[in-house]
C-alpha atoms as a PDB file:
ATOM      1  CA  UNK A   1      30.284 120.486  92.683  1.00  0.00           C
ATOM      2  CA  UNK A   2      29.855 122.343  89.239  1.00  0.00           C
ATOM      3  CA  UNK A   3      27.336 122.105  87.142  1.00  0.00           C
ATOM      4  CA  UNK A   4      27.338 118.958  84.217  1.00  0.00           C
ATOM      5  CA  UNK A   5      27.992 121.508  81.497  1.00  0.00           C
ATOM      6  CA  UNK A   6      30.887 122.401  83.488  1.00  0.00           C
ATOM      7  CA  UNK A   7      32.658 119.002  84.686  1.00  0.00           C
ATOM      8  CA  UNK A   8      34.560 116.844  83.337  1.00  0.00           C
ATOM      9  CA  UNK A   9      34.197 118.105  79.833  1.00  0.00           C
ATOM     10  CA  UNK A  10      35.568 121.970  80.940  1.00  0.00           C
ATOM     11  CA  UNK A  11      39.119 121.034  79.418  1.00  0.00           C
ATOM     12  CA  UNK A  12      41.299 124.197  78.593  1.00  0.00           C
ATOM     13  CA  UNK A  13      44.298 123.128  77.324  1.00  0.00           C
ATOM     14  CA  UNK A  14      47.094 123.445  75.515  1.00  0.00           C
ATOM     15  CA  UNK A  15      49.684 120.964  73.925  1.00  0.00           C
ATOM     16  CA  UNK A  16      53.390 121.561  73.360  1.00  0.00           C
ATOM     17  CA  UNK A  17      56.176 119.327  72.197  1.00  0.00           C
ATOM     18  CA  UNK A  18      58.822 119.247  69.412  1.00  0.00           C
ATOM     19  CA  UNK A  19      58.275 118.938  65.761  1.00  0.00           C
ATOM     20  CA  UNK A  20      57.337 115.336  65.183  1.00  0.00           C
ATOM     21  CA  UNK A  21      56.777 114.754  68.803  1.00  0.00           C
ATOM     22  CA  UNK A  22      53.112 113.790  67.361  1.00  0.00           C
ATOM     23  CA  UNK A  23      50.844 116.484  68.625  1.00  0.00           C
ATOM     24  CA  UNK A  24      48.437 116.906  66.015  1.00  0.00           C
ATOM     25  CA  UNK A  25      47.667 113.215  66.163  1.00  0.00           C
ATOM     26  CA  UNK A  26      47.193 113.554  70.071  1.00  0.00           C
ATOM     27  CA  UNK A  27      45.480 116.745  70.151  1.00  0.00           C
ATOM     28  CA  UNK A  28      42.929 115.370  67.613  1.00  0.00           C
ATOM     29  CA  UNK A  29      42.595 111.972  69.915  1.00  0.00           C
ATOM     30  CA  UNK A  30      42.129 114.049  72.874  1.00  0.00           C
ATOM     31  CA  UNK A  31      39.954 116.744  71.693  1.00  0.00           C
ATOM     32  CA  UNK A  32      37.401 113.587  70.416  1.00  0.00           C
ATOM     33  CA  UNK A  33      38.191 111.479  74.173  1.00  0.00           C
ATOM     34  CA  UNK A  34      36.714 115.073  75.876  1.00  0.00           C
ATOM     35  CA  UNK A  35      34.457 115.920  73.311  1.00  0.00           C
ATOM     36  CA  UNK A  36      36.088 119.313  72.975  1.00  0.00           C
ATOM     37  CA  UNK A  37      37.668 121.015  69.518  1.00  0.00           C
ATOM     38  CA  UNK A  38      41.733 120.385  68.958  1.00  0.00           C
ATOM     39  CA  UNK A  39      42.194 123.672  67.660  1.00  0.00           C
ATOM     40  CA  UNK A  40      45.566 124.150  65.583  1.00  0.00           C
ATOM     41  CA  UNK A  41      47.032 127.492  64.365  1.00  0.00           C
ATOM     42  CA  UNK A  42      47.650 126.392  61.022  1.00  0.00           C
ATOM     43  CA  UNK A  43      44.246 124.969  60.563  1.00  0.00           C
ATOM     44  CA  UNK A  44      42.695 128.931  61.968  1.00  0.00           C
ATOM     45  CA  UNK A  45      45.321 130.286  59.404  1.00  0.00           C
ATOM     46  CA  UNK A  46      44.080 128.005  56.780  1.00  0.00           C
ATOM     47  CA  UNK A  47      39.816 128.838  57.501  1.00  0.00           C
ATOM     48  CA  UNK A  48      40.926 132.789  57.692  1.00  0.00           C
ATOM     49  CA  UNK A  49      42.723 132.473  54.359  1.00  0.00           C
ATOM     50  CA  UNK A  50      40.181 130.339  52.397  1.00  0.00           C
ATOM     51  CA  UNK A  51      37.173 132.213  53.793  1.00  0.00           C
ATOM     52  CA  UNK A  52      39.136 135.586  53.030  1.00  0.00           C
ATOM     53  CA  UNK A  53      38.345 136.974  56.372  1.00  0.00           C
ATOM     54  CA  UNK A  54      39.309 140.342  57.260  1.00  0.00           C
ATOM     55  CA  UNK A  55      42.477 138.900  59.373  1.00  0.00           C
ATOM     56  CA  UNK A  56      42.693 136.196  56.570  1.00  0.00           C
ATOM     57  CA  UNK A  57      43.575 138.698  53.653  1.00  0.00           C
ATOM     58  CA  UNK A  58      46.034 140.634  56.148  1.00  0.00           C
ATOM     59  CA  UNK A  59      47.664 137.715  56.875  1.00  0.00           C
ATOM     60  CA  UNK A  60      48.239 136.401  53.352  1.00  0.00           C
ATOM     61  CA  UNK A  61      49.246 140.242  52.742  1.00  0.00           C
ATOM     62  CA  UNK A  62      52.905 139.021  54.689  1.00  0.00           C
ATOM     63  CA  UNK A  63      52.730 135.746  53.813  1.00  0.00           C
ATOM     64  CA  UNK A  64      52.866 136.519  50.039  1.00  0.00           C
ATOM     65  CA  UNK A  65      56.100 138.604  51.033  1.00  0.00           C
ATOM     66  CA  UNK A  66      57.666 135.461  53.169  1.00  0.00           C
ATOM     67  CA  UNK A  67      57.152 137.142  56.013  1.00  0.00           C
ATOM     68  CA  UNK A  68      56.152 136.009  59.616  1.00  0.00           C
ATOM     69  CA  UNK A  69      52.778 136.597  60.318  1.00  0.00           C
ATOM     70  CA  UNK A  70      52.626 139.105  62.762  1.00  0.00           C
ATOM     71  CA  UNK A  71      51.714 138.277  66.807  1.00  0.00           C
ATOM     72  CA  UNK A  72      48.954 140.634  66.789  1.00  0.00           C
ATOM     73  CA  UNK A  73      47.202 139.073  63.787  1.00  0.00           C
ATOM     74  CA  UNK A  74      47.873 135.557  64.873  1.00  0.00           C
ATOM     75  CA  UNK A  75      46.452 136.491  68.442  1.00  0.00           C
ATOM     76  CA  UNK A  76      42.810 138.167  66.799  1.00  0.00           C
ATOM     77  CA  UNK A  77      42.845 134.987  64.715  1.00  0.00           C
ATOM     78  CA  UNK A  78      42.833 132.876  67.921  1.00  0.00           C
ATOM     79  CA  UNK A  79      40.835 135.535  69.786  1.00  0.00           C
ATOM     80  CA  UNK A  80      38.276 135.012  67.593  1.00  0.00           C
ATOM     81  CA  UNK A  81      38.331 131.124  67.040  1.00  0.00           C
ATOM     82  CA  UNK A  82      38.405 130.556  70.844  1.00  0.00           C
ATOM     83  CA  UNK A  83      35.337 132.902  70.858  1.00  0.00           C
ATOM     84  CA  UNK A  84      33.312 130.415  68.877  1.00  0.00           C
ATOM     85  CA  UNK A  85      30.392 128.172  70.292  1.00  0.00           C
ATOM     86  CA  UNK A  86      32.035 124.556  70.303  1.00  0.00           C
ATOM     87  CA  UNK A  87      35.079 125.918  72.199  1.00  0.00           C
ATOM     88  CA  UNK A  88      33.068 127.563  74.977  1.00  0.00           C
ATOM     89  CA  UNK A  89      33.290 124.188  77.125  1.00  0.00           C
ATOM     90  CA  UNK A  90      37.027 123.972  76.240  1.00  0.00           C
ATOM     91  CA  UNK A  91      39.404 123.437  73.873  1.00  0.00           C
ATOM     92  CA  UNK A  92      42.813 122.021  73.116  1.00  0.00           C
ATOM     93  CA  UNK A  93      45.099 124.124  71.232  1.00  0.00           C
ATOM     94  CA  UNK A  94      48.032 122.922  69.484  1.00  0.00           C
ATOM     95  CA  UNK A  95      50.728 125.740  67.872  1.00  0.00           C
ATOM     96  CA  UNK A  96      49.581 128.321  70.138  1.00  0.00           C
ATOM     97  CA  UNK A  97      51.193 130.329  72.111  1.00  0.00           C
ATOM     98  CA  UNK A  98      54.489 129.810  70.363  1.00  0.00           C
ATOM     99  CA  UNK A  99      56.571 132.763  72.191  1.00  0.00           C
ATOM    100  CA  UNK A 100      56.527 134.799  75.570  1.00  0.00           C
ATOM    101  CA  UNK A 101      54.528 137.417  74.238  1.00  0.00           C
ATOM    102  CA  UNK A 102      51.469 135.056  72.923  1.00  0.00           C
ATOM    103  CA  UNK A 103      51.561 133.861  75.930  1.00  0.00           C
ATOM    104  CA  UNK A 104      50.678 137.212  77.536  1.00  0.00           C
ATOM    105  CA  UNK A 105      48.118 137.456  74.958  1.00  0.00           C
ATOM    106  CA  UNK A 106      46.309 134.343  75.245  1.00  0.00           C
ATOM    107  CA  UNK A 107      46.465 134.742  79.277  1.00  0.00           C
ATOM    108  CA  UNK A 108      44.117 138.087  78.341  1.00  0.00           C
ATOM    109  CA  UNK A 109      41.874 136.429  75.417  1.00  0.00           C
ATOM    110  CA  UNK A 110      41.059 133.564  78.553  1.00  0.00           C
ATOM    111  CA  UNK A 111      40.767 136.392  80.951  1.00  0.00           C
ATOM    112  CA  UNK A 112      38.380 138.513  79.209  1.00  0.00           C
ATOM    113  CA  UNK A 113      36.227 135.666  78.867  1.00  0.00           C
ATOM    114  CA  UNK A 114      36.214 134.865  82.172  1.00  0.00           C
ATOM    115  CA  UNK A 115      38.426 131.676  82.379  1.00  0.00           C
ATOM    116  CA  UNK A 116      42.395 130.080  82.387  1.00  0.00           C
ATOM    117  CA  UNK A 117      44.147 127.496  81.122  1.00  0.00           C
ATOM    118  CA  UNK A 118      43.656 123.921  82.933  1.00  0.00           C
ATOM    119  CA  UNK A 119      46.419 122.201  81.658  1.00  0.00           C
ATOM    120  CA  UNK A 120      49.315 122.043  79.536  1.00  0.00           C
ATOM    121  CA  UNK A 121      50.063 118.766  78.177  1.00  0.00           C
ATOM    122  CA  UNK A 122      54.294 118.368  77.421  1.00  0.00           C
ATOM    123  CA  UNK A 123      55.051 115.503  74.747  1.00  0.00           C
ATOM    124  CA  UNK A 124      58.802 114.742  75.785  1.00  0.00           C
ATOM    125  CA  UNK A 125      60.473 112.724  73.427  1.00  0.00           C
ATOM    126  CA  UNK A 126      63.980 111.587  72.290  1.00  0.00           C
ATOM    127  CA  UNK A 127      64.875 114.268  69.557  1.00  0.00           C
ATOM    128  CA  UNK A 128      67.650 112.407  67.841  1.00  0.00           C
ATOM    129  CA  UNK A 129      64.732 109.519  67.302  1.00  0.00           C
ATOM    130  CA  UNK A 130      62.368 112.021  66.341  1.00  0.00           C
ATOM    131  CA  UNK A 131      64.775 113.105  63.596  1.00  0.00           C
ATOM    132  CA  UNK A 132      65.217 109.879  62.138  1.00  0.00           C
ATOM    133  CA  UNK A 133      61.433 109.503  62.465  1.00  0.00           C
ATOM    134  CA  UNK A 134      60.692 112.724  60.498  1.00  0.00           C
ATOM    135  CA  UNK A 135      63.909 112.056  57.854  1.00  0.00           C
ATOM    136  CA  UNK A 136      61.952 108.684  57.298  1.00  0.00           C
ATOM    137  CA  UNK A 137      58.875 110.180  57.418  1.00  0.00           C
ATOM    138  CA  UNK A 138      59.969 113.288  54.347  1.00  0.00           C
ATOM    139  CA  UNK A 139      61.730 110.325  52.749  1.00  0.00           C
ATOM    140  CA  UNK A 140      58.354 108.300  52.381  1.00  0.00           C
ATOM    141  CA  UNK A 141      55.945 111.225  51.525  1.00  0.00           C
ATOM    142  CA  UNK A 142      58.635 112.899  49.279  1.00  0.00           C
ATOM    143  CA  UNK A 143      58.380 115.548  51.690  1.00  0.00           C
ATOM    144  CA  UNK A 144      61.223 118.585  50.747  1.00  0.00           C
ATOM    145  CA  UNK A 145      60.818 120.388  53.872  1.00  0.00           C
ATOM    146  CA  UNK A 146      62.196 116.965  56.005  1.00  0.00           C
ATOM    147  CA  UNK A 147      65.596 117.131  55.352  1.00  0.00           C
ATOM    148  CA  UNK A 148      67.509 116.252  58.327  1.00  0.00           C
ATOM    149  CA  UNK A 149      69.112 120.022  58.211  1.00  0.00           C
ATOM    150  CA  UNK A 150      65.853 121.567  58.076  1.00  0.00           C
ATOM    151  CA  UNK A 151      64.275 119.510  61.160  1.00  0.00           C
ATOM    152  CA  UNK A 152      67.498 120.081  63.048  1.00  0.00           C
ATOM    153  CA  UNK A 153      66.928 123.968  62.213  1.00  0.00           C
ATOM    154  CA  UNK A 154      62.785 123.674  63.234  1.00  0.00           C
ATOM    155  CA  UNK A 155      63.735 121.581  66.389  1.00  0.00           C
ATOM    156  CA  UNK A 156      66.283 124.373  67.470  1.00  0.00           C
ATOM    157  CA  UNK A 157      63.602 127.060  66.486  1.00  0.00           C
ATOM    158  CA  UNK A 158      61.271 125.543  68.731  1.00  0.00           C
ATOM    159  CA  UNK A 159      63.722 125.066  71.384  1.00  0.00           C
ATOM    160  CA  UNK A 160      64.718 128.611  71.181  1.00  0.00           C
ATOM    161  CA  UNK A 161      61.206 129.731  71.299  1.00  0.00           C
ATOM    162  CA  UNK A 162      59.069 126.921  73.357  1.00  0.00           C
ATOM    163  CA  UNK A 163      61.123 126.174  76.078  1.00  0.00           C
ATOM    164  CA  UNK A 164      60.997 129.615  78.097  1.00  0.00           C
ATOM    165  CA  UNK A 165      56.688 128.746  77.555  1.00  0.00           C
ATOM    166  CA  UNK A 166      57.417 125.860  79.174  1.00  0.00           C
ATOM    167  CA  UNK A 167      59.305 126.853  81.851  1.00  0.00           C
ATOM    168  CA  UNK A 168      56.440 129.503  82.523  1.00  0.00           C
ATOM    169  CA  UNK A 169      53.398 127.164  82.771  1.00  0.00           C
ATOM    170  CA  UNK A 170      55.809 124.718  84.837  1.00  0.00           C
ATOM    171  CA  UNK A 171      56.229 127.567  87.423  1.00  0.00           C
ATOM    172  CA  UNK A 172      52.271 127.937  87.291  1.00  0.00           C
ATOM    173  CA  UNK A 173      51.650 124.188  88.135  1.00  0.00           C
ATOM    174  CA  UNK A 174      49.915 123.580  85.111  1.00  0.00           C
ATOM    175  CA  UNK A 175      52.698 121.730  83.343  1.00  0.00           C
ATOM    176  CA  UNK A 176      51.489 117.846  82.612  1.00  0.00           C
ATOM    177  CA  UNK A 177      54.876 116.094  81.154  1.00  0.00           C
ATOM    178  CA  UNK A 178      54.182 112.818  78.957  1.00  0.00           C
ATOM    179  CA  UNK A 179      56.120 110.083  77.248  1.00  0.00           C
ATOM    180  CA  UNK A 180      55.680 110.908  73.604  1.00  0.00           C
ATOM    181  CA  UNK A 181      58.093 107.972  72.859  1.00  0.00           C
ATOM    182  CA  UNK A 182      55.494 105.483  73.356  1.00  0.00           C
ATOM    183  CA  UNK A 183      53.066 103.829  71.053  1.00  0.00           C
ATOM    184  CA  UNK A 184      50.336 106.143  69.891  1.00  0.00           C
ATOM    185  CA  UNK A 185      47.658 104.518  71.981  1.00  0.00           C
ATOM    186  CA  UNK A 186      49.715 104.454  75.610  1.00  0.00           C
ATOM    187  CA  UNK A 187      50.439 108.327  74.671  1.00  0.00           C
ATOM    188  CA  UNK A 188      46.638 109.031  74.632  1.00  0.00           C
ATOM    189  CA  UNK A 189      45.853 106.601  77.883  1.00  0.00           C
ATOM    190  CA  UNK A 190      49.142 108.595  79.768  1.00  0.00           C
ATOM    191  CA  UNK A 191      47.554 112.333  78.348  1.00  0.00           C
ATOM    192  CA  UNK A 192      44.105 111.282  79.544  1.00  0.00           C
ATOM    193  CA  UNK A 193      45.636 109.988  83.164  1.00  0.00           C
ATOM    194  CA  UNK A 194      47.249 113.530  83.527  1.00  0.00           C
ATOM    195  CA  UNK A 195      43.806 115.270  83.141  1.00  0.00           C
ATOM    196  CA  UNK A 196      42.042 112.669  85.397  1.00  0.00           C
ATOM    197  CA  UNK A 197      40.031 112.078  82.264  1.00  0.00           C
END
């Protein structure tokens, strides 16, 4: 048996799903139910930025241009978040890895700190409902990026992108695959379930 610090609350995780598939909402449920920090990439982009941090300014440096933030500065970014106290008992991250290559990368951030992944939670959901759910959804915050064209084009991005990552951890065991079609609070009690939590 491990030590307390070490049980149940040791969560490494990561959760992946389509635009809309409601991750952020269940990554910040589940990082509260384990008492561990739902990290998300754009919310480490946002602290770098704001705090101008030396990977901060770099990063604005292509994002001023409209360019893609580069893998290597996205990676120090979540080298260095993940390298933080409140994450050293796990963590949940959400946006992260997004291709093959961060995947490499994070595999080395987790094993120069000694430890792996425990689990990678899959929201699978019904992408023509999670269209009309995110049209609806631009439609009532006057949203411009939720036109059904443009969350056709993210959903194929992250298709393109995602689903090799998936296919990876799957071969790994480490895939977890959820309803995300369900009500908000049965999507929680079927994450939790997965991670014995």
């Amino acid at each position: 048996m491990t030590s307390s610090s070490t049980s149940a609350s040791a969560r490494r995780l990561l959760i992946v799903g389509p635009p809309g598939a409601g991750k952020g909402t269940q990554a910040v449920r589940i990082g509260e139910a384990l008492s561990i920090p739902a990290i998300s990439t754009g919310d480490i982009f946002r602290a770098n930025v704001s705090q101008q941090t030396e990977l901060g300014v770099l990063a604005q440096s292509y994002m001023d241009k409209g360019e893609y933030v580069p893998d290597s500065v996205t990676n120090d970014m979540v080298r260095d978040r993940l390298a933080q106290a409140d994450a050293r008992e796990g963590f949940l991250l959400d946006g992260y890895p997004r291709t093959l290559d961060q995947v490499g990368a994070l595999d080395a951030i987790l094993a120069e700190a000694g430890t792996a992944l425990d689990a990678v939670l899959l929201l699978e959901v019904d992408l023509e409902a999670v269209v009309a759910r995110l049209v609806a959804r631009g439609a009532e915050s006057g949203r411009s990026d939720d036109t059904e064209d443009t969350i056709r084009r993210r959903i194929d991005v992250y298709s393109e992108q995602t689903t090799p990552l998936v296919d990876v951890y799957d071969e790994r065991g480490l895939l977890r695959r959820v309803d995300g079609m369900a009500s908000i609070d049965e999507v929680t009690a079927a994450l939790l379930a997965e991670l014995g939590a």
